[in-house]
C-alpha atoms as a PDB file:
ATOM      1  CA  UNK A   1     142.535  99.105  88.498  1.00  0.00           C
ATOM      2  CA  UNK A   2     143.442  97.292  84.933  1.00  0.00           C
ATOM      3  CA  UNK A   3     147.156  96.755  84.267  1.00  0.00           C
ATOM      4  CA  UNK A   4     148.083  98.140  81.240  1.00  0.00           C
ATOM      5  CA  UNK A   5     149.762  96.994  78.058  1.00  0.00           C
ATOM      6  CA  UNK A   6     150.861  98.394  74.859  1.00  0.00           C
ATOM      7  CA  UNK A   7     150.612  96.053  72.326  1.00  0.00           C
ATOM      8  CA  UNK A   8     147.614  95.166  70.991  1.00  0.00           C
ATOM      9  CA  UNK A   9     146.361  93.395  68.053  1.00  0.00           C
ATOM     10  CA  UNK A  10     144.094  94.266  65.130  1.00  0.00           C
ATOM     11  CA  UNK A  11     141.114  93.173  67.008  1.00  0.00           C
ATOM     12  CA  UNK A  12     141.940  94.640  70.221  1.00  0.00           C
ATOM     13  CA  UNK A  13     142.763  98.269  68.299  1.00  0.00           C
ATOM     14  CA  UNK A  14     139.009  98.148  66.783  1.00  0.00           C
ATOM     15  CA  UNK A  15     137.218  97.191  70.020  1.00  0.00           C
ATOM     16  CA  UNK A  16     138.995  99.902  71.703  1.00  0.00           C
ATOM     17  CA  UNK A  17     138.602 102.808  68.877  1.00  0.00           C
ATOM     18  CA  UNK A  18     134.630 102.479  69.448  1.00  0.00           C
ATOM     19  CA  UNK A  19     135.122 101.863  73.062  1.00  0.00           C
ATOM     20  CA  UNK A  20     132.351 104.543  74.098  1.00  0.00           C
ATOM     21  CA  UNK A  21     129.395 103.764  71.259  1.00  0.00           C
ATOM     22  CA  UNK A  22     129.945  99.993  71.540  1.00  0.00           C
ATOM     23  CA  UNK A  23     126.955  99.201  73.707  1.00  0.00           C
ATOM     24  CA  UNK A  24     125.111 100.950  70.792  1.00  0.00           C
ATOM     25  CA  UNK A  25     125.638  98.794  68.577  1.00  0.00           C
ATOM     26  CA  UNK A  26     126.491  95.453  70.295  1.00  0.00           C
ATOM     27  CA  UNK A  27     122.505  93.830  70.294  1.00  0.00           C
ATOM     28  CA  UNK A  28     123.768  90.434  69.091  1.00  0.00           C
ATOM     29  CA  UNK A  29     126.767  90.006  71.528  1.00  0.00           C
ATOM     30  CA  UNK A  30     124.226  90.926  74.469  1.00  0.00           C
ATOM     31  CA  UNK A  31     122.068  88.893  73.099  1.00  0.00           C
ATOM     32  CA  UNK A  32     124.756  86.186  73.371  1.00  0.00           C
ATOM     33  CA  UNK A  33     125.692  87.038  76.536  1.00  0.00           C
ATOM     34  CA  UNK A  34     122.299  86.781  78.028  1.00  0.00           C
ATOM     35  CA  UNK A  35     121.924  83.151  76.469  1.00  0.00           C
ATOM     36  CA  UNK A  36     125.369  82.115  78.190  1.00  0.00           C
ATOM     37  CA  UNK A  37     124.206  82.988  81.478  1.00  0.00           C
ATOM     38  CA  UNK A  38     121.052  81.292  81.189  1.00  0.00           C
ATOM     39  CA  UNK A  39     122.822  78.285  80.287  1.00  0.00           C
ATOM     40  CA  UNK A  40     124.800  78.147  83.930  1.00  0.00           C
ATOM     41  CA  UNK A  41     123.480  75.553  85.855  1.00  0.00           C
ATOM     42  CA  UNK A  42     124.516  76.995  89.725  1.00  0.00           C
ATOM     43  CA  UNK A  43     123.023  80.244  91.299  1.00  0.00           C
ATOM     44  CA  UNK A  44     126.263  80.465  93.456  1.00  0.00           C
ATOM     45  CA  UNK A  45     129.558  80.589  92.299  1.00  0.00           C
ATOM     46  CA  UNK A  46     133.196  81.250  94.051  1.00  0.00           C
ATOM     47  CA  UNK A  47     135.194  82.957  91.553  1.00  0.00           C
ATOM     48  CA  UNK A  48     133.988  83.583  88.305  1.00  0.00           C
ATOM     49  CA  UNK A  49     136.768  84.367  85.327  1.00  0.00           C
ATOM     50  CA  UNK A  50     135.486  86.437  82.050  1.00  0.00           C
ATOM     51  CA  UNK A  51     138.091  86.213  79.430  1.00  0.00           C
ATOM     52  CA  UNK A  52     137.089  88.758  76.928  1.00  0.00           C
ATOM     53  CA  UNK A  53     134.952  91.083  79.550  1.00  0.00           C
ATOM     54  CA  UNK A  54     134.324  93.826  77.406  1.00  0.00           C
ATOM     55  CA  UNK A  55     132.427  96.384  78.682  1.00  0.00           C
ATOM     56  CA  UNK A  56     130.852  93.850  81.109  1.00  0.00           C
ATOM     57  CA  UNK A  57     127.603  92.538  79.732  1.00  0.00           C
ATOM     58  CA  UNK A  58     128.355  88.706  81.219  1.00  0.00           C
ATOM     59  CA  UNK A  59     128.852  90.486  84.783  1.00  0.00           C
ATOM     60  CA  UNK A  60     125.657  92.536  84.008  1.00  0.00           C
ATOM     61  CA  UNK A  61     123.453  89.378  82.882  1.00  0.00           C
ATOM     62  CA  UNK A  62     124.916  87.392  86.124  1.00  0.00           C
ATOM     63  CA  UNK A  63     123.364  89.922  88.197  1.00  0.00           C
ATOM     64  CA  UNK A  64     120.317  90.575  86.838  1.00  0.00           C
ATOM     65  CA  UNK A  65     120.081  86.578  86.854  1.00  0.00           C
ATOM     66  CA  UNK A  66     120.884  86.556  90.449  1.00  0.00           C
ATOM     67  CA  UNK A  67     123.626  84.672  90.225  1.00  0.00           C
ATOM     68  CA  UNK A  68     125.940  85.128  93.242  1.00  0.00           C
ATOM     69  CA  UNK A  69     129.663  84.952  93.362  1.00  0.00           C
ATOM     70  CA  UNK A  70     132.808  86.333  95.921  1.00  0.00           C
ATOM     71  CA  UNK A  71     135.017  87.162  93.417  1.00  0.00           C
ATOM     72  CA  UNK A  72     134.925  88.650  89.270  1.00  0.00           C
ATOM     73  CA  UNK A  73     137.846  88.513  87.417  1.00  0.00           C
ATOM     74  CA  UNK A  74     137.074  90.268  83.978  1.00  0.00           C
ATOM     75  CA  UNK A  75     140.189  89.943  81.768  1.00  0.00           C
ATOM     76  CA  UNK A  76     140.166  91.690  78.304  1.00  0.00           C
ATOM     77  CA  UNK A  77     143.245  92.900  75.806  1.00  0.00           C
ATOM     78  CA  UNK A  78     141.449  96.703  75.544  1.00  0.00           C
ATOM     79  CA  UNK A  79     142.127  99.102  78.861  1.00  0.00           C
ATOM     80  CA  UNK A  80     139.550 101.267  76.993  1.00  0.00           C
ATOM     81  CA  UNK A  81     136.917  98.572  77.171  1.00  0.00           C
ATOM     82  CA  UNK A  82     137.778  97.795  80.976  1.00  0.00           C
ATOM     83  CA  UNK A  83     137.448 101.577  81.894  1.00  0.00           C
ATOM     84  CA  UNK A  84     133.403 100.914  80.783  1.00  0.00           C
ATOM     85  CA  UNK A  85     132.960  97.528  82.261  1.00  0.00           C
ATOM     86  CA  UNK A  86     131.034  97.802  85.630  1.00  0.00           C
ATOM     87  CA  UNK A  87     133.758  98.553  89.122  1.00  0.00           C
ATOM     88  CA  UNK A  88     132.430  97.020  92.178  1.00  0.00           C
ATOM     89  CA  UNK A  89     134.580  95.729  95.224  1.00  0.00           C
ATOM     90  CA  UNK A  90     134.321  92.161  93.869  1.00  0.00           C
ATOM     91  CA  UNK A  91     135.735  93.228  90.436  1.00  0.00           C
ATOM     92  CA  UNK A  92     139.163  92.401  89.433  1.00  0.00           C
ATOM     93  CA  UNK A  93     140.355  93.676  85.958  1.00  0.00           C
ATOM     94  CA  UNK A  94     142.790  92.588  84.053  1.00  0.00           C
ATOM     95  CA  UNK A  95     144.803  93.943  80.720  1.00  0.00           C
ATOM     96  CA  UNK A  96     146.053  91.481  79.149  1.00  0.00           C
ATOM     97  CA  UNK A  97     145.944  89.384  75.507  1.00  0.00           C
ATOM     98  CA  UNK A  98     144.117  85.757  76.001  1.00  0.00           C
ATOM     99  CA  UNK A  99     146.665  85.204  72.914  1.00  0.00           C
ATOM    100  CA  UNK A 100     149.887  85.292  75.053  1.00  0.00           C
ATOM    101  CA  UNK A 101     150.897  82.207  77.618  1.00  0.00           C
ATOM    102  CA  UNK A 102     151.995  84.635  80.321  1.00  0.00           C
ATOM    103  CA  UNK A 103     148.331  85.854  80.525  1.00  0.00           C
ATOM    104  CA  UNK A 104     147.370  82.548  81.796  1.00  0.00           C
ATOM    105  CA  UNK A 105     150.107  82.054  84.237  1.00  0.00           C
ATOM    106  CA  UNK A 106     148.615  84.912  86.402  1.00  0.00           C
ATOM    107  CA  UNK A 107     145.336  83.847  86.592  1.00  0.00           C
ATOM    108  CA  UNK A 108     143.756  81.610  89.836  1.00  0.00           C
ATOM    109  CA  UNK A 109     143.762  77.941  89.468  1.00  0.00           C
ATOM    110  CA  UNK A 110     140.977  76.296  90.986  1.00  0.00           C
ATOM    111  CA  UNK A 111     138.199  73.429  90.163  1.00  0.00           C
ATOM    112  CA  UNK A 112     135.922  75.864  92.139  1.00  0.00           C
ATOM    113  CA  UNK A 113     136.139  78.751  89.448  1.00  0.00           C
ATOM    114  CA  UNK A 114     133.922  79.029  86.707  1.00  0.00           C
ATOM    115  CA  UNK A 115     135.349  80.087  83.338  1.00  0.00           C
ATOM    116  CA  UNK A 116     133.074  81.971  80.917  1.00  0.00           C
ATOM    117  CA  UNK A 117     133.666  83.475  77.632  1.00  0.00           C
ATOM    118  CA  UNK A 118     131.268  85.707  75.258  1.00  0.00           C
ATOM    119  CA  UNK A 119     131.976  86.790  71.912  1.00  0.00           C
ATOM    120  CA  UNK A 120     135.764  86.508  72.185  1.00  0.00           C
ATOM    121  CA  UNK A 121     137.598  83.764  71.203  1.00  0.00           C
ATOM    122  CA  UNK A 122     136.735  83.430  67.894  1.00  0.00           C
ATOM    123  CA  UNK A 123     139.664  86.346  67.701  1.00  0.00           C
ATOM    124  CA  UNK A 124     142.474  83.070  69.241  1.00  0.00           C
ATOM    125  CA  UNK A 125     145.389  83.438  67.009  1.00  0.00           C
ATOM    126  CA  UNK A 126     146.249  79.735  67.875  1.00  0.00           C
ATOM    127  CA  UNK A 127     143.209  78.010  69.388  1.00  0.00           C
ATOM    128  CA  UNK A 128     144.942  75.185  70.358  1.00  0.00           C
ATOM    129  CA  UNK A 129     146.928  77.327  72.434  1.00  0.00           C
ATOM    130  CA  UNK A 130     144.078  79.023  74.290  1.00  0.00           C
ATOM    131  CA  UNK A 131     141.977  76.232  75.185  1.00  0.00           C
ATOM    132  CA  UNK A 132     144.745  73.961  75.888  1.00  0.00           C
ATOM    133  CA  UNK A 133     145.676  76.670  78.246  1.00  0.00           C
ATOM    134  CA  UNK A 134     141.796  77.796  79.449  1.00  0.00           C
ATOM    135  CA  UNK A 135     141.109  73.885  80.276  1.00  0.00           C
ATOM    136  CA  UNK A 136     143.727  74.041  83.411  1.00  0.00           C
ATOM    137  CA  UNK A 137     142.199  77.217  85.056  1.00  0.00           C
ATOM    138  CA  UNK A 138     139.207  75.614  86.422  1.00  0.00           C
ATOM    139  CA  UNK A 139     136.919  72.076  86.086  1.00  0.00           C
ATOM    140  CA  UNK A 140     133.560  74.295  84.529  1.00  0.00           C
ATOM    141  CA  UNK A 141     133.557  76.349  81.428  1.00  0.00           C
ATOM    142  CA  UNK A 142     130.633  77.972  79.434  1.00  0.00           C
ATOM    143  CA  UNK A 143     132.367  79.553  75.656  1.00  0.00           C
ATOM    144  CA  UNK A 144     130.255  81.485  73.350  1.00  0.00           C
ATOM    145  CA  UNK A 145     131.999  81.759  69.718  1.00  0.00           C
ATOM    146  CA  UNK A 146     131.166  83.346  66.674  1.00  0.00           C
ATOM    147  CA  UNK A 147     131.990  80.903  63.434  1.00  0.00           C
ATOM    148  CA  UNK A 148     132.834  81.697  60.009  1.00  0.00           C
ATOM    149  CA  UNK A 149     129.396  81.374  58.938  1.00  0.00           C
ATOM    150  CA  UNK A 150     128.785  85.065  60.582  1.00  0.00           C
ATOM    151  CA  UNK A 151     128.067  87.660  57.401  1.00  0.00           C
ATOM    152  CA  UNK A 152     128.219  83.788  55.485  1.00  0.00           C
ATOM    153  CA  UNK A 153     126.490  85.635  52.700  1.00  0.00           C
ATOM    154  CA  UNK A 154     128.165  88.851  52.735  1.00  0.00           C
ATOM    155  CA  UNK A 155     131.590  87.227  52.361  1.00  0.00           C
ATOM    156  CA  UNK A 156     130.287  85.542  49.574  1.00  0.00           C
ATOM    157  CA  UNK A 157     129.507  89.119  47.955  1.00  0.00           C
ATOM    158  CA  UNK A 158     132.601  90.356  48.884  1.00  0.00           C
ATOM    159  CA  UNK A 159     134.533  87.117  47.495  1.00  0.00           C
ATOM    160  CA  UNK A 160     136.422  86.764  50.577  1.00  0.00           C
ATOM    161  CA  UNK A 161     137.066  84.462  53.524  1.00  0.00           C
ATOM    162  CA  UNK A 162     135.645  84.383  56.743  1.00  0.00           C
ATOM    163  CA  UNK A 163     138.784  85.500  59.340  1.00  0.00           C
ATOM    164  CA  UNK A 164     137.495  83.263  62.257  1.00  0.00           C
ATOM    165  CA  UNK A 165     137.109  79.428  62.535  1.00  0.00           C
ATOM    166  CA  UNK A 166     134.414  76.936  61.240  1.00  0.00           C
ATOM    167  CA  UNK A 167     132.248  75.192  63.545  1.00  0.00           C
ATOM    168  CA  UNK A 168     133.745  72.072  62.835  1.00  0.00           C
ATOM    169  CA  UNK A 169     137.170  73.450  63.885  1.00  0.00           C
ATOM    170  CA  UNK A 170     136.258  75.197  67.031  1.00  0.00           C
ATOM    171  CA  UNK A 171     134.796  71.188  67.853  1.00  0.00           C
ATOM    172  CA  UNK A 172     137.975  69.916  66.786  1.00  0.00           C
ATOM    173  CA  UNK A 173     140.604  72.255  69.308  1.00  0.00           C
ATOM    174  CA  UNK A 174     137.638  72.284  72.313  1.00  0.00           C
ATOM    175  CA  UNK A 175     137.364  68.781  72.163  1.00  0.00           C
ATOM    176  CA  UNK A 176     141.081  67.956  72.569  1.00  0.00           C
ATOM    177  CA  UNK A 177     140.892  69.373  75.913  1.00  0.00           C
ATOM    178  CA  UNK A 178     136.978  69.214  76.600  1.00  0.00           C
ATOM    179  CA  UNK A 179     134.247  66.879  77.249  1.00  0.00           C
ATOM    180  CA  UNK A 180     131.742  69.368  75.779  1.00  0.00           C
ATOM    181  CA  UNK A 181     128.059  69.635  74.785  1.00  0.00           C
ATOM    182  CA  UNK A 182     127.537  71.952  71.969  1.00  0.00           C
ATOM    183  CA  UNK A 183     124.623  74.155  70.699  1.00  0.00           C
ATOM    184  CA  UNK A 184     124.886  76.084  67.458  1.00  0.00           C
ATOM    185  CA  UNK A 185     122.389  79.779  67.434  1.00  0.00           C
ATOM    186  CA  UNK A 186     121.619  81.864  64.393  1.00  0.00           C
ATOM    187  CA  UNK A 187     120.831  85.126  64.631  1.00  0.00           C
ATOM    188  CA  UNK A 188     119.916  87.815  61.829  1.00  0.00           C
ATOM    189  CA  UNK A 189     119.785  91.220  62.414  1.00  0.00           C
ATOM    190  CA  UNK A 190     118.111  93.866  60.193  1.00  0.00           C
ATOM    191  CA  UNK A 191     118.780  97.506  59.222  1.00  0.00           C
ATOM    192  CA  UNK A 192     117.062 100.219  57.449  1.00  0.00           C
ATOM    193  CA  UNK A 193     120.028 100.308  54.621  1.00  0.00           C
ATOM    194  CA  UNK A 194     122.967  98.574  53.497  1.00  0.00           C
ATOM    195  CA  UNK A 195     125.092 101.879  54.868  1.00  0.00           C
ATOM    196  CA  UNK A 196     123.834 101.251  58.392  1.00  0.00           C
ATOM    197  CA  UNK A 197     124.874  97.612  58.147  1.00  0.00           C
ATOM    198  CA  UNK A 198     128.302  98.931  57.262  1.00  0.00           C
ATOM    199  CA  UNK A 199     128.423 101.427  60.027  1.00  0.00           C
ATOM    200  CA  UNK A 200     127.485  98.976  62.325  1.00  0.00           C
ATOM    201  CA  UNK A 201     129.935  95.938  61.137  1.00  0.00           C
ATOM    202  CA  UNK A 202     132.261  99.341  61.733  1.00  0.00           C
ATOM    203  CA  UNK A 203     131.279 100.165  65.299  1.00  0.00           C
ATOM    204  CA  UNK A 204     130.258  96.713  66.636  1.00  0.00           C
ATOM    205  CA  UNK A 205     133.623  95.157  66.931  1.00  0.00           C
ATOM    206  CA  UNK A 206     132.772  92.008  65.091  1.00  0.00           C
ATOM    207  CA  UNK A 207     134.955  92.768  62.136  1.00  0.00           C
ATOM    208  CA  UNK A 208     138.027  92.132  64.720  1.00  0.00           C
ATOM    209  CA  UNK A 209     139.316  94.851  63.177  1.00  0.00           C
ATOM    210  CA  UNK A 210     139.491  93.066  60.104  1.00  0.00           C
ATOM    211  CA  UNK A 211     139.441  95.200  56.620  1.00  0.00           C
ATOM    212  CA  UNK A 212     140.526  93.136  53.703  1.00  0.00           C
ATOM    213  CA  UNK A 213     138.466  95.628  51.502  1.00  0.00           C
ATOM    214  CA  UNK A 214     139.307  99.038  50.145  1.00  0.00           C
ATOM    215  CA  UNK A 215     136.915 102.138  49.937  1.00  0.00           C
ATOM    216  CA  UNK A 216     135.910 101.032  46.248  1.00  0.00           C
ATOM    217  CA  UNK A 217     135.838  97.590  46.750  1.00  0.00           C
ATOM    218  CA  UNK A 218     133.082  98.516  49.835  1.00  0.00           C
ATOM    219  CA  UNK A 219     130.989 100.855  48.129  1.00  0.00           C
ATOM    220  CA  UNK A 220     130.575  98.243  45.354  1.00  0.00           C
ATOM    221  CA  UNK A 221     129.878  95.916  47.469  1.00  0.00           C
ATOM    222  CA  UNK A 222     127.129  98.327  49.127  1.00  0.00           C
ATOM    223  CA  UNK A 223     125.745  98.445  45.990  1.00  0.00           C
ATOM    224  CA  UNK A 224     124.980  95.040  44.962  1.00  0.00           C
ATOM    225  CA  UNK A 225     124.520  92.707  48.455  1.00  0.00           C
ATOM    226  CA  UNK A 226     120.932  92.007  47.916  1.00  0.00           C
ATOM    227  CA  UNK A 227     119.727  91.889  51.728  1.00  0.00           C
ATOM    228  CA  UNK A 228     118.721  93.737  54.795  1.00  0.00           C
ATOM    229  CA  UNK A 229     120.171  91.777  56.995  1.00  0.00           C
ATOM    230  CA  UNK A 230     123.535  90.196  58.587  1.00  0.00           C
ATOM    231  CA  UNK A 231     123.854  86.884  59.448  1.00  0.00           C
ATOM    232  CA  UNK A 232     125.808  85.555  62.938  1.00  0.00           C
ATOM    233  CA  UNK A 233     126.578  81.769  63.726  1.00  0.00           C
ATOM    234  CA  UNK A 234     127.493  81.295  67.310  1.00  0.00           C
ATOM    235  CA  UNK A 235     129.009  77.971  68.670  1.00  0.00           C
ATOM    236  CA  UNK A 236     127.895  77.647  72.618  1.00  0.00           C
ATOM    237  CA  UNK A 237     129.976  75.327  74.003  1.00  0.00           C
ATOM    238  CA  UNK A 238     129.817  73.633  77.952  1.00  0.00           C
ATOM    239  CA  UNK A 239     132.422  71.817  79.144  1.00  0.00           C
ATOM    240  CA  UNK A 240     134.854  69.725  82.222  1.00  0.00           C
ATOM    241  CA  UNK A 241     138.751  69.637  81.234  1.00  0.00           C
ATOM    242  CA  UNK A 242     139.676  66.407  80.551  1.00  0.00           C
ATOM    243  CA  UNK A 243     141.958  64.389  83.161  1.00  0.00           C
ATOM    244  CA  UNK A 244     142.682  68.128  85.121  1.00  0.00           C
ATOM    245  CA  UNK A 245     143.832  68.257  88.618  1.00  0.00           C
ATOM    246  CA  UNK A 246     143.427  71.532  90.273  1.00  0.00           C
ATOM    247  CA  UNK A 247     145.464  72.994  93.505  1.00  0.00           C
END
């Protein structure tokens, strides 16, 4: 059963609004989430930590890969997203904001667990916060992050910045506390119509909840981007804390 908070943020509000029609509309994080879990490089596992669960499509791709573990914790900031995420006597869920310390502090530490994220931290209000805090949890972590260069072009139409971090900067803050291997995707996914690319930057969740434009401002904008597709940039990054002990 999730413990539930209150507060939420921006992000977590959006996520949680669409709860129900997310998996409709959430092809490129599954499609991230599949390429995570092929990256793993074990078919057994102890505990196994999801920050940013979601409705559960890491645990789903760890099963169908037959990856085997005791214990699941799936942490994520939406109750609402937790209720949909898969319940099986292994599962732990947990409520709570990756953003605040006291998260952390009730979490397992272990060099045994593994530590996965999909699609979620790109929404760290202070990076060097979270991974500084992530890298004493366990001694193996797999991160999958959208960059800024997601909707690259689109932003450019708009005339607006890009709410998440650069490549270069997610590099920077994993590296202090990471030696990681990186691999940089790019995905591009096509609609019928500009209005169902809206509807789905809507429903999907990857806006974070994000609306720096007004109704006018978007329906202009509808009118002149010049392409049937979105664009997503997402930073994979595998890595061992540096100089971490574990109890």
């Amino acid at each position: 059963m999730a413990n539930r908070k209150e507060k939420r943020s921006r992000a977590t509000k959006e996520f949680s609004r669409f709860a129900k029609a997310y998996d409709q509309y959430n092809i490129i994080q599954s499609e991230v989430a599949k390429t995570l879990i092929d990256k793993l490089a074990s078919k057994r596992y102890g505990t196994i930590i999801d920050i940013g669960a979601g409705s559960g499509k890491v645990y789903k791709y760890l099963l169908e890969k037959d990856i085997a573990f005791e214990r699941f914790i799936a942490l994520d900031s939406s109750s609402e997203m937790l209720d949909i995420h898969p319940e099986e006597e292994s599962t732990e869920k947990i409520c709570a904001d990756f953003n605040e310390i006291e998260t952390f502090k009730a979490l397992p530490v272990s060099g045994e667990i593994l530590l996965l994220s999909s699609s979620a931290l790109q929404w760290s209000k202070d990076p060097d916060l979270t991974f500084q805090a992530l890298s004493k949890l366990s001694s193996q972590a797999y991160f999958a992050i959208f960059t800024s260069n997601t909707f690259k072009t689109l932003h450019h139409y708009a005339g607006i910045d890009s709410p998440i971090y650069s490549e270069n900067r997610l590099k920077e803050v994993i590296g202090r506390y990471y030696d990681a291997s990186y691999e940089v995707r790019h995905y591009k996914l096509y609609f019928d119509s500009v209005r169902d690319m809206f509807l789905y930057i809507k429903k999907s969740g990857v806006s974070g909840g994000e609306k720096k434009l007004g109704y006018k401002e978007i329906k202009t904008l509808m009118s002149v981007y010049p392409f049937d597709y979105l664009e997503f940039e997402v930073l994979f990054a595998e890595g061992t804390p540096k100089g971490a002990r574990y109890v």
